[in-house]
N, C-alpha and C. Protein backbone atom coordinates (compact mmCIF):
# COMPACT_ATOMS: atom_id res chain seq x y z
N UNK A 1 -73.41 47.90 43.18
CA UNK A 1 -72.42 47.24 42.35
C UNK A 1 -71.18 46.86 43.17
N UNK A 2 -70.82 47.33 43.79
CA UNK A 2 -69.70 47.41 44.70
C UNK A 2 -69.84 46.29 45.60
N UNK A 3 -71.34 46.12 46.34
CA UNK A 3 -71.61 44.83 47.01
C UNK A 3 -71.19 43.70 46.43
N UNK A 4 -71.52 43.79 45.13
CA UNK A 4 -72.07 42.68 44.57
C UNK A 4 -70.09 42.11 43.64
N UNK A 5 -69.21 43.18 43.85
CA UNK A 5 -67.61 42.90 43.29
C UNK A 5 -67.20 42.10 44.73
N UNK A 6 -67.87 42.84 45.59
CA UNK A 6 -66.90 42.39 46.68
C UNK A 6 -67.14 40.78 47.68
N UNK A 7 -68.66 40.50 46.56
CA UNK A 7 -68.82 39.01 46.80
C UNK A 7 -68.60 38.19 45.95
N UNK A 8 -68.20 38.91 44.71
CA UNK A 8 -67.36 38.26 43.41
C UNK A 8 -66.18 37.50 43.93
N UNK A 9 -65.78 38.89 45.00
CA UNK A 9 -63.92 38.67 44.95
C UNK A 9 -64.13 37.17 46.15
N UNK A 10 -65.07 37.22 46.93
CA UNK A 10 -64.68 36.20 47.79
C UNK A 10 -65.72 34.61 47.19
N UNK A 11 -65.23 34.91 45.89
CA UNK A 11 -65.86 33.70 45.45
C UNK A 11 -67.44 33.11 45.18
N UNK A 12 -67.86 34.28 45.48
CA UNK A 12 -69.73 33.68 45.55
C UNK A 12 -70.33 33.78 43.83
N UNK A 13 -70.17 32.81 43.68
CA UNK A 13 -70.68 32.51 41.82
C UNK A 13 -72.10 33.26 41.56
N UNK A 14 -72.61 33.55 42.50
CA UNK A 14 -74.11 33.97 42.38
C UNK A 14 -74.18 35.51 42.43
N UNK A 15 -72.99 35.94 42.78
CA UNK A 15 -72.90 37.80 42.84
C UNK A 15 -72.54 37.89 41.52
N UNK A 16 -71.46 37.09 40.55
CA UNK A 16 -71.28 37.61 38.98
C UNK A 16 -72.67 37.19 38.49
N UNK A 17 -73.60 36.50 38.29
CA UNK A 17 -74.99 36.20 37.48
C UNK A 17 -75.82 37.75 37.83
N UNK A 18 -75.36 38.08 39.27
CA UNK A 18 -76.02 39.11 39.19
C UNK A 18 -75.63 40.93 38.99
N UNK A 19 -74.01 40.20 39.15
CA UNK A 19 -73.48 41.70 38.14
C UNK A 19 -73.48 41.66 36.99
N UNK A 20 -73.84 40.97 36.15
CA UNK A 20 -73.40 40.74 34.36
C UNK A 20 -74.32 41.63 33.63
N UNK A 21 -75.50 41.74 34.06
CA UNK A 21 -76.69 42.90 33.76
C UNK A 21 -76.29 44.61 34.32
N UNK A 22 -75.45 44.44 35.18
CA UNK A 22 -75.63 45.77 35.67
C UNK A 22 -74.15 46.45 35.17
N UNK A 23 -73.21 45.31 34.58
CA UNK A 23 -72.39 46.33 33.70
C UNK A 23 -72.17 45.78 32.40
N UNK A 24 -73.25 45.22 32.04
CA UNK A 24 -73.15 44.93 30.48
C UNK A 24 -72.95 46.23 29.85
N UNK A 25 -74.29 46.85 29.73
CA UNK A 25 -74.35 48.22 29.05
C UNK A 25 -73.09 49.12 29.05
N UNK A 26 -72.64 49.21 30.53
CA UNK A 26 -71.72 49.90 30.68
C UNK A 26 -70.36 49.46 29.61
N UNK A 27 -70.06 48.39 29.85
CA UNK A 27 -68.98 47.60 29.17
C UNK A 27 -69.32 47.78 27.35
N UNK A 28 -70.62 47.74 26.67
CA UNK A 28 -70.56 47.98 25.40
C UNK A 28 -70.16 49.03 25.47
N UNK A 29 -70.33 50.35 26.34
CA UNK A 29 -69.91 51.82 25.45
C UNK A 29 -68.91 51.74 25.45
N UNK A 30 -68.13 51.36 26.58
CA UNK A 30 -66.55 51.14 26.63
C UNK A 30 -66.08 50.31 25.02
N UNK A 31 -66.64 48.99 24.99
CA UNK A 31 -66.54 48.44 23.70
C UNK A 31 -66.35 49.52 22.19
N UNK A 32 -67.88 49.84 22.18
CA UNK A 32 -68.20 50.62 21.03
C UNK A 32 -66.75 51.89 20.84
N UNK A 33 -66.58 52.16 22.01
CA UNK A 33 -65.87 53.71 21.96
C UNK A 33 -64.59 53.12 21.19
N UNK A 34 -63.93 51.87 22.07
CA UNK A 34 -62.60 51.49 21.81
C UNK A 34 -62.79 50.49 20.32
N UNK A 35 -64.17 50.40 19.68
CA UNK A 35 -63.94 50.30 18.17
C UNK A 35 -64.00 51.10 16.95
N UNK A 36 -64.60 52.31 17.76
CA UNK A 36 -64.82 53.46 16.90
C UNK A 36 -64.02 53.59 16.00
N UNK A 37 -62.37 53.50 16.39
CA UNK A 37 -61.75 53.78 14.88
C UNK A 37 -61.14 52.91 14.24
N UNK A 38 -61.66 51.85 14.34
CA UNK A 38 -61.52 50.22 13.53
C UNK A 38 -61.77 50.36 12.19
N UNK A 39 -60.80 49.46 11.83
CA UNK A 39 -61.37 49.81 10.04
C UNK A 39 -62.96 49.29 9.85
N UNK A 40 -63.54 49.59 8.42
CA UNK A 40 -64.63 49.23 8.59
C UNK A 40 -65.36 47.57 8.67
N UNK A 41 -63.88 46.89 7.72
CA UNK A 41 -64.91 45.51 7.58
C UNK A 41 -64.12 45.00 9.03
N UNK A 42 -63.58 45.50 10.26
CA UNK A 42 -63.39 44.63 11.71
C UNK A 42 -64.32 43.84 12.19
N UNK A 43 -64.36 42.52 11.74
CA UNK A 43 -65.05 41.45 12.79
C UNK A 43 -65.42 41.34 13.92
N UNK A 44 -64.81 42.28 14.89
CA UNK A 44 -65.51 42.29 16.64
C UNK A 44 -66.64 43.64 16.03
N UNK A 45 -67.49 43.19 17.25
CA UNK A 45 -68.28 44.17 17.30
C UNK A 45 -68.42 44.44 18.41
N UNK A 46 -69.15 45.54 19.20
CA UNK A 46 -68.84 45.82 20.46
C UNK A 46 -69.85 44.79 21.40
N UNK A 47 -70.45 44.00 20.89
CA UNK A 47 -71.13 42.93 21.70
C UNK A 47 -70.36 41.56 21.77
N UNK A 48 -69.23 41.48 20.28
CA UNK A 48 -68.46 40.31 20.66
C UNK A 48 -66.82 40.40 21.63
N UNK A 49 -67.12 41.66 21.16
CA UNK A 49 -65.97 42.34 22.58
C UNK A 49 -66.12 41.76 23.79
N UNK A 50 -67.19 42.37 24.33
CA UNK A 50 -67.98 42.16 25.52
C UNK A 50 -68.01 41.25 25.95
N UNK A 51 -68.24 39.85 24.89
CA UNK A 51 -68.24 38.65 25.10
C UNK A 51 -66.98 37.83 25.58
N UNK A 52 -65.97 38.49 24.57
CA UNK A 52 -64.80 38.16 24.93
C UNK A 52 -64.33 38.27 26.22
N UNK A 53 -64.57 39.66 26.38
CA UNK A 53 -64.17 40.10 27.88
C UNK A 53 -64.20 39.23 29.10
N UNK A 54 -65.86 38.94 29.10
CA UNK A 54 -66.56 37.79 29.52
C UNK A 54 -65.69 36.71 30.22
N UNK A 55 -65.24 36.30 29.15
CA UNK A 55 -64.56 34.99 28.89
C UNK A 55 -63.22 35.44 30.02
N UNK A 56 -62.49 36.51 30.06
CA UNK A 56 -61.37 36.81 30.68
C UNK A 56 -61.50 36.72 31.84
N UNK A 57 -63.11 37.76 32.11
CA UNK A 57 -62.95 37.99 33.52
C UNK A 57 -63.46 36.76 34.42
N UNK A 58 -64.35 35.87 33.74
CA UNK A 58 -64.93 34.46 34.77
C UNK A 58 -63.98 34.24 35.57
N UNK A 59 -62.42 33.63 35.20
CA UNK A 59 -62.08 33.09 35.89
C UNK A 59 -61.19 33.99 36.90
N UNK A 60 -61.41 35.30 36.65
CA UNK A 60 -60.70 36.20 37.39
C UNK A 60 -61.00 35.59 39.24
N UNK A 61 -59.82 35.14 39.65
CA UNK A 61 -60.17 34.75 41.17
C UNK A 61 -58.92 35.31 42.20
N UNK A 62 -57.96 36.01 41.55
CA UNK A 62 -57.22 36.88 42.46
C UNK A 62 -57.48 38.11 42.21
N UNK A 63 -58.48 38.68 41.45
CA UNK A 63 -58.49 40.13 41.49
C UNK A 63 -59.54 40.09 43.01
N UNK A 64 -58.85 40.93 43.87
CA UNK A 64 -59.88 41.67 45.03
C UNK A 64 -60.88 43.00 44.30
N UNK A 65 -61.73 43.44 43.85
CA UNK A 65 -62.41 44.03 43.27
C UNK A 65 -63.26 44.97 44.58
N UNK A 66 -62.67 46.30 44.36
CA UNK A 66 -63.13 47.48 45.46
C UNK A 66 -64.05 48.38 45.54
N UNK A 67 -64.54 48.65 44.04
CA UNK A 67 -64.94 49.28 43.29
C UNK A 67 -65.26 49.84 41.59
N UNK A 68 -66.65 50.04 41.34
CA UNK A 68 -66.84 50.30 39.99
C UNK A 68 -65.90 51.00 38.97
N UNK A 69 -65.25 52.13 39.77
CA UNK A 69 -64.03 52.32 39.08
C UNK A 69 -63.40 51.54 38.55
N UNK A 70 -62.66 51.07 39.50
CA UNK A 70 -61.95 49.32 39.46
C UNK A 70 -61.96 49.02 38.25
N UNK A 71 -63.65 47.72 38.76
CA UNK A 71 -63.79 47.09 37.77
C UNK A 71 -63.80 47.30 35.93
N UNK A 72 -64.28 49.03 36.02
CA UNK A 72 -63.65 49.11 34.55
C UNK A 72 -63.13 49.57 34.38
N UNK A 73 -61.86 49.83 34.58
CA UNK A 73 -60.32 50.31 34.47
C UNK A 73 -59.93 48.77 33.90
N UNK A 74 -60.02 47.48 34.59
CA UNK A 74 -59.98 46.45 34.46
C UNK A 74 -60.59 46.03 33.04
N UNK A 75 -61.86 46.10 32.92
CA UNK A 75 -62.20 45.52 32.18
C UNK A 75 -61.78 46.68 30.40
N UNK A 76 -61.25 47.97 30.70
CA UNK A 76 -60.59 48.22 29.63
C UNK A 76 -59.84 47.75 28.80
N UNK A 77 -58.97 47.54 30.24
CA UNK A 77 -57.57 46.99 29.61
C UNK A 77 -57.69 45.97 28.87
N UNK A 78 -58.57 44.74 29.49
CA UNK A 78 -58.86 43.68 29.18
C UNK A 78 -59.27 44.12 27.56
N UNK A 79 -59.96 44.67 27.49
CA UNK A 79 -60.53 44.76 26.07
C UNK A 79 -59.94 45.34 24.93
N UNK A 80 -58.96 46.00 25.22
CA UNK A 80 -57.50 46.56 24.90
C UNK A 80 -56.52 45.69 24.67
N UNK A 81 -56.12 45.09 25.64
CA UNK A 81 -55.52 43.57 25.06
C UNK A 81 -56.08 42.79 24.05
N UNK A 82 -57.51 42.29 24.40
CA UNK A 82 -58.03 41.63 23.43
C UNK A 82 -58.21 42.15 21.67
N UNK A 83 -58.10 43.65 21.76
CA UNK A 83 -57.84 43.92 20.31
C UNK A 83 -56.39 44.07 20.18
N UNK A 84 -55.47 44.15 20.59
CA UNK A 84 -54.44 44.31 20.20
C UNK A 84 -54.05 42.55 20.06
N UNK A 85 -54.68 41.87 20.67
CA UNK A 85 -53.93 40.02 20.45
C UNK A 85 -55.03 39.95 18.48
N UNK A 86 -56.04 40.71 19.17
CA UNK A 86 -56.71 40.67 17.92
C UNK A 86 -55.88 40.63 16.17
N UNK A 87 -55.27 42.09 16.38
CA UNK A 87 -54.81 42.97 15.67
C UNK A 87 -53.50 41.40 15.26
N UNK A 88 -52.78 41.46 16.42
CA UNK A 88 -51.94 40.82 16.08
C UNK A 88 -52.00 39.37 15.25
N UNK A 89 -52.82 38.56 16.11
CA UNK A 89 -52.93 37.29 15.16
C UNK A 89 -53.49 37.39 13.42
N UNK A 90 -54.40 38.44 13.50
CA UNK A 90 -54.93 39.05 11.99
C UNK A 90 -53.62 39.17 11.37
N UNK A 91 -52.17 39.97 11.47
CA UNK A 91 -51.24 40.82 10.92
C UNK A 91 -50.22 39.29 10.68
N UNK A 92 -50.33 38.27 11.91
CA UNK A 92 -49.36 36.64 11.31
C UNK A 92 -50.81 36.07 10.30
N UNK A 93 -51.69 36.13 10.47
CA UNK A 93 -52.22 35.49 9.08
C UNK A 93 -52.15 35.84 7.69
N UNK A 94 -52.01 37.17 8.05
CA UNK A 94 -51.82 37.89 6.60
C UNK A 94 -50.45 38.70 6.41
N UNK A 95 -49.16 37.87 7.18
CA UNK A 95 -48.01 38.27 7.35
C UNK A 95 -48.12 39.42 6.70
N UNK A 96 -48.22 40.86 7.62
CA UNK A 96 -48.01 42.16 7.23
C UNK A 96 -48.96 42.87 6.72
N UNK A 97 -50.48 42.49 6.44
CA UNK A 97 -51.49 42.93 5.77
C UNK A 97 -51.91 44.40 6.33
N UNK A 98 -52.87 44.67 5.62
CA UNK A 98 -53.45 46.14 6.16
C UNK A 98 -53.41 46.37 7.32
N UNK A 99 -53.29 47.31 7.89
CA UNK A 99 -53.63 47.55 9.47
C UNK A 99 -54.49 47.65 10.25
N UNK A 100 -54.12 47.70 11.16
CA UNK A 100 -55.88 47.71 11.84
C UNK A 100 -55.51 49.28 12.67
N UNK A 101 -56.81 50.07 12.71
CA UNK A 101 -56.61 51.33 12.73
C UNK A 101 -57.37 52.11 13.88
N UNK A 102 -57.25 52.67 15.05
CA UNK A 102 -57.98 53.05 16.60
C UNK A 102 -57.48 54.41 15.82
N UNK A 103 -58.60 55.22 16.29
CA UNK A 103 -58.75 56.49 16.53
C UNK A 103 -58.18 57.22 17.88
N UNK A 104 -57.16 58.22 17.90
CA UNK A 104 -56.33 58.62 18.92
C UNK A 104 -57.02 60.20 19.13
N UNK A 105 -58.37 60.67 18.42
CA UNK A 105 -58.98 61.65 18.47
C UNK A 105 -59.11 62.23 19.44
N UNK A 106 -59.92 61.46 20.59
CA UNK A 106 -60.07 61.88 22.18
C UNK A 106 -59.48 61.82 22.55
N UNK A 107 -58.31 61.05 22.76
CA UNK A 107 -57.16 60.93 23.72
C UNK A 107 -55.97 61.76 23.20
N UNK A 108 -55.66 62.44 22.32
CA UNK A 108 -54.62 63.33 22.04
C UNK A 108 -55.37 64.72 21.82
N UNK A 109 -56.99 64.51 22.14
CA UNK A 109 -57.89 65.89 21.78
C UNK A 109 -57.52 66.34 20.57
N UNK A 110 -57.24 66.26 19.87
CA UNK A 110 -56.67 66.81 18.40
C UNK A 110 -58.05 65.64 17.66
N UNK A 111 -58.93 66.76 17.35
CA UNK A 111 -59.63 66.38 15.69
C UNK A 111 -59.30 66.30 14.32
N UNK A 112 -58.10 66.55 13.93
CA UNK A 112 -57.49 66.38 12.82
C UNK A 112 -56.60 65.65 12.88
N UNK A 113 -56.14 65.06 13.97
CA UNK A 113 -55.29 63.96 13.85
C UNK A 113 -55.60 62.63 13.29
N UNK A 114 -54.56 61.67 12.43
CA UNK A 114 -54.91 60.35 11.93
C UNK A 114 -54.85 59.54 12.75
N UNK A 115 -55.20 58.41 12.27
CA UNK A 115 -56.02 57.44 13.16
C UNK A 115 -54.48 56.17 13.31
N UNK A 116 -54.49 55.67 14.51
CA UNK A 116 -52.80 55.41 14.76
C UNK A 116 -53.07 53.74 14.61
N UNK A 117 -52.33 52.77 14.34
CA UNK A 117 -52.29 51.63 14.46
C UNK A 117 -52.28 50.81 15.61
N UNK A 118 -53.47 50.15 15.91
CA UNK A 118 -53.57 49.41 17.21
C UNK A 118 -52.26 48.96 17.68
N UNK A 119 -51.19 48.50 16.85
CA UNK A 119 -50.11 47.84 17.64
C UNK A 119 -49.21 48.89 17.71
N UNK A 120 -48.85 50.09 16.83
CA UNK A 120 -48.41 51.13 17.52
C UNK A 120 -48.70 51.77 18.93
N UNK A 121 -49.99 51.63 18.87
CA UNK A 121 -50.69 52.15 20.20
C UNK A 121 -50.24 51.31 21.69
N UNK A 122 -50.18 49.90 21.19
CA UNK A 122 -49.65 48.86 22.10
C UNK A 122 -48.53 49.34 22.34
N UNK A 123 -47.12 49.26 21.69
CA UNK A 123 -46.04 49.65 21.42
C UNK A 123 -45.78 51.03 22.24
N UNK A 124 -46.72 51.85 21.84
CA UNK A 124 -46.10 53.52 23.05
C UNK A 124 -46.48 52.99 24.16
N UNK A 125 -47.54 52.45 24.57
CA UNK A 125 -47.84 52.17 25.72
C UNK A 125 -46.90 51.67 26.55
N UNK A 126 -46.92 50.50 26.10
CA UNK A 126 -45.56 49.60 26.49
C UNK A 126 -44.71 50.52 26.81
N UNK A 127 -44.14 51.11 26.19
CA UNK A 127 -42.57 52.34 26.23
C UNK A 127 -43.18 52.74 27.40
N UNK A 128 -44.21 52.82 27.52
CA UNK A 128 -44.60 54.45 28.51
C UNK A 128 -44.60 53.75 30.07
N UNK A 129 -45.44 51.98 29.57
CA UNK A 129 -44.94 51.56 31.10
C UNK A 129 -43.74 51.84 31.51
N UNK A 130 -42.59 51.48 30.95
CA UNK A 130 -41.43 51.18 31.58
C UNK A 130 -40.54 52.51 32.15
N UNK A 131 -41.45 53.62 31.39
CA UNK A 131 -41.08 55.07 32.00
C UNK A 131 -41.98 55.66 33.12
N UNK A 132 -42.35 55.48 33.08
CA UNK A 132 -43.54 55.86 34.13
C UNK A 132 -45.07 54.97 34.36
N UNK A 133 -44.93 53.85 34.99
CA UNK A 133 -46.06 52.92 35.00
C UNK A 133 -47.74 53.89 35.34
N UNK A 134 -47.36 54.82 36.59
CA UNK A 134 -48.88 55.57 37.37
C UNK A 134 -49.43 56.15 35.44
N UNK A 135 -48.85 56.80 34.55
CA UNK A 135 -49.01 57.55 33.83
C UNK A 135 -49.78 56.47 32.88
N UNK A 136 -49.26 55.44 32.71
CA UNK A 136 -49.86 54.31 31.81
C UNK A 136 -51.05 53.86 32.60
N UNK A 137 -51.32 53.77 33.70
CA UNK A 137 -52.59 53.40 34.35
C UNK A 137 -53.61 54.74 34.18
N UNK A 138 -53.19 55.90 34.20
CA UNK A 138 -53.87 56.96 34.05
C UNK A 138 -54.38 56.90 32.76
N UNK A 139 -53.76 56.33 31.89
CA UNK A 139 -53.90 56.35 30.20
C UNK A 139 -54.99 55.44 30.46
N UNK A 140 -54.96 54.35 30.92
CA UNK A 140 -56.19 53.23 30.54
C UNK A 140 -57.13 53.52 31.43
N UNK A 141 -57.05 54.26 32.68
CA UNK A 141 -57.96 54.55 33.17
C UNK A 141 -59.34 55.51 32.39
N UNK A 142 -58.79 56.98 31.86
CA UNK A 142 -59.03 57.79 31.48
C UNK A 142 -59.78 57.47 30.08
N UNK A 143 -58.63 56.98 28.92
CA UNK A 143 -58.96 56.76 27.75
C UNK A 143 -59.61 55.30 27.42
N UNK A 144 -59.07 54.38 27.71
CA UNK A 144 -59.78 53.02 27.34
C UNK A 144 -61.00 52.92 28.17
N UNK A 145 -61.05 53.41 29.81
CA UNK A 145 -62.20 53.37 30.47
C UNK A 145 -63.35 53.84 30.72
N UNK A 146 -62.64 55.30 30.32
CA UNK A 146 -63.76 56.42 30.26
C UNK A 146 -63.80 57.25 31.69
N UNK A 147 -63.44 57.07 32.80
CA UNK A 147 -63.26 57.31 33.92
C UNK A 147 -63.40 58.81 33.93
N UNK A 148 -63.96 60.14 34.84
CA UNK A 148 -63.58 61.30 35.06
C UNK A 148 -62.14 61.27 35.91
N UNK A 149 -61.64 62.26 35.60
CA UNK A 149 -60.66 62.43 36.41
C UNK A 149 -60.83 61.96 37.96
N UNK A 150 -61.98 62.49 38.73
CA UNK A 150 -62.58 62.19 39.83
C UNK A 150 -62.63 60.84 40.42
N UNK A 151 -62.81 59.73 39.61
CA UNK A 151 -62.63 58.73 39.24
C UNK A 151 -61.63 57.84 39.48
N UNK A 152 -60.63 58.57 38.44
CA UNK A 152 -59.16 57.86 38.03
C UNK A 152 -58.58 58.32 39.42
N UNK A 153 -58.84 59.11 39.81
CA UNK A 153 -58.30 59.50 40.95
C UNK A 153 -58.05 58.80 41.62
N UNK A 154 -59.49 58.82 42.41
CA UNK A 154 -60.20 57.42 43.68
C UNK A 154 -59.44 56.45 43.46
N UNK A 155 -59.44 55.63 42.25
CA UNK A 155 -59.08 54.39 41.82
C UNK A 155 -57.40 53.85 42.38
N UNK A 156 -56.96 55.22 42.01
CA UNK A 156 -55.69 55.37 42.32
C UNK A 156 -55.22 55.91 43.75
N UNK A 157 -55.97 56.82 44.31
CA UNK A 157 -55.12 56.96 45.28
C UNK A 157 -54.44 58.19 45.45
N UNK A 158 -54.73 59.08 44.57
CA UNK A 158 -54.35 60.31 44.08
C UNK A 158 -54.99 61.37 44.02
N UNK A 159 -54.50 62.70 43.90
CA UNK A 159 -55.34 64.05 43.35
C UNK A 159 -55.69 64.25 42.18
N UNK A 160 -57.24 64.87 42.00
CA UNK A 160 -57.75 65.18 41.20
C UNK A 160 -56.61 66.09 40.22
N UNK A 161 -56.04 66.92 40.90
CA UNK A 161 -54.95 67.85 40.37
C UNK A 161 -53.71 66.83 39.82
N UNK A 162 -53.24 65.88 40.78
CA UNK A 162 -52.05 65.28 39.78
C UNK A 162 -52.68 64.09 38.58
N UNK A 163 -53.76 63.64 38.91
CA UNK A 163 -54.15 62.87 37.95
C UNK A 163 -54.34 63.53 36.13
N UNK A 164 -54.92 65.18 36.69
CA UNK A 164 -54.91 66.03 35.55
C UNK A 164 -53.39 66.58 34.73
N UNK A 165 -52.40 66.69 35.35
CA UNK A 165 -50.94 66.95 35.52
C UNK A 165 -50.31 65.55 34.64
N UNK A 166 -50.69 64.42 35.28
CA UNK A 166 -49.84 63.40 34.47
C UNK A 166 -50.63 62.87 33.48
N UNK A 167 -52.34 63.46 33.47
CA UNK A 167 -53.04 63.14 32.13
C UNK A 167 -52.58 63.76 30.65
N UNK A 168 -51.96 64.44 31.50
CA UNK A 168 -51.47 65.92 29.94
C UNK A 168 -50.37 65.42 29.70
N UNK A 169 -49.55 64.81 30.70
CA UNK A 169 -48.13 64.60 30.21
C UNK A 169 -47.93 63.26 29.74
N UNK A 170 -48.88 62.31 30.16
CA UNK A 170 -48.97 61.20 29.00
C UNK A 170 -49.65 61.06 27.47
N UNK A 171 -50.23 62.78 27.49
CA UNK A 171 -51.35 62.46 26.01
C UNK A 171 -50.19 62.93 25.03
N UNK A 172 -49.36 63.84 25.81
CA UNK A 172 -48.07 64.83 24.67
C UNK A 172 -47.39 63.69 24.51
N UNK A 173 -47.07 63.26 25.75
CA UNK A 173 -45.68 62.21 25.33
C UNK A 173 -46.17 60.73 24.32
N UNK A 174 -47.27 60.40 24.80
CA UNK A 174 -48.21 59.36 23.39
C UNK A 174 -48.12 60.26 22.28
N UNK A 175 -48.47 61.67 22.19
CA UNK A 175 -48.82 62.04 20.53
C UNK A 175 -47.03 62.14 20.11
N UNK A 176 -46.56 62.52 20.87
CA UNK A 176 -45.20 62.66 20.18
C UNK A 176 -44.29 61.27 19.51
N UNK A 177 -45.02 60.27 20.53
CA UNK A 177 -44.51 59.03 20.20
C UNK A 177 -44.70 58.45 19.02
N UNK A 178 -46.72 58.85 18.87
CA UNK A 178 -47.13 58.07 17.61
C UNK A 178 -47.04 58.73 16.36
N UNK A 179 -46.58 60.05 16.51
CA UNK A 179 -45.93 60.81 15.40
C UNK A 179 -44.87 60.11 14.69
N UNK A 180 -43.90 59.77 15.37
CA UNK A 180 -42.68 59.43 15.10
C UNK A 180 -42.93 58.06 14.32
């Protein structure tokens, strides 16, 4: 897979035809996970996610792409954005309507916790870039991507140990946020 990013990045149209199979699958669980706590009648499904995604990454031609990590750390976010533009254009059509609703279960580890509003979720994030950006990449690494620590690490550049350190201190400082 890694071959085949790093002839992406230098332009060879014939290395994405032949990565699109080898992280489709991968990219639905990512999908599925990050719709899990969608209300029920949500229009994406984790295959039109995917699709979407699709659409983002074609013309991706300045990302240098290093690794599988990488690429879905990347393609989280991407899909993260795309429900939150989601969320949003839904909320101006129906100036203020129901919400649209992500499950913060895994990522605050708390099973009894309620399920937080996609654009709230946007919203801490946001805050959290501007306080600490590594901590917000750890967030999308970890939670939108699925990444092991081991992983998020590599990706980054970092210890297994501080990646675990600022994983904890961005899940408190998110739950405290989306409390509020």
């Amino acid at each position: 897979m890694t071959g085949l990013l790093l002839r992406w990045s230098q332009g060879d149209p014939d290395a994405l035809n032949s990565l699109l199979p080898v992280v489709y699958e991968e990219c639905r669980r990512i999908a599925a996970r990050q719709l899990r706590g969608e209300r029920a009648e949500h229009t994406l499904t984790p295959t039109a996610l995917v699709h979407e995604l699709y659409l983002r990454l074609i013309d991706q031609t300045r990302t240098t792409w290093q690794n599988r990590a990488q690429f879905f750390g990347v393609a989280a976010q991407a899909m993260r954005r795309i429900l939150v533009d989601f969320a949003r254009a839904r909320q101006a059509e129906k100036r203020g309507g129901s919400a649209v609703f992500v499950s913060l279960g895994s990522a605050m580890e708390q099973t009894d916790q309620p399920s937080a509003d996609v654009l709230a979720i946007d919203d801490a994030l946001v805050r959290l870039a501007a306080q600490d950006a590594d901590q917000l990449r750890i967030v999308e690494l970890r939670f939108f991507a699925g990444l092991t620590v081991e992983e998020t690490a590599h990706v980054l550049g970092r210890s297994p140990r501080t990646v675990k350190r600022e994983w904890r201190l961005a899940k408190a400082w998110l739950y405290r946020e989306l409390r509020s």
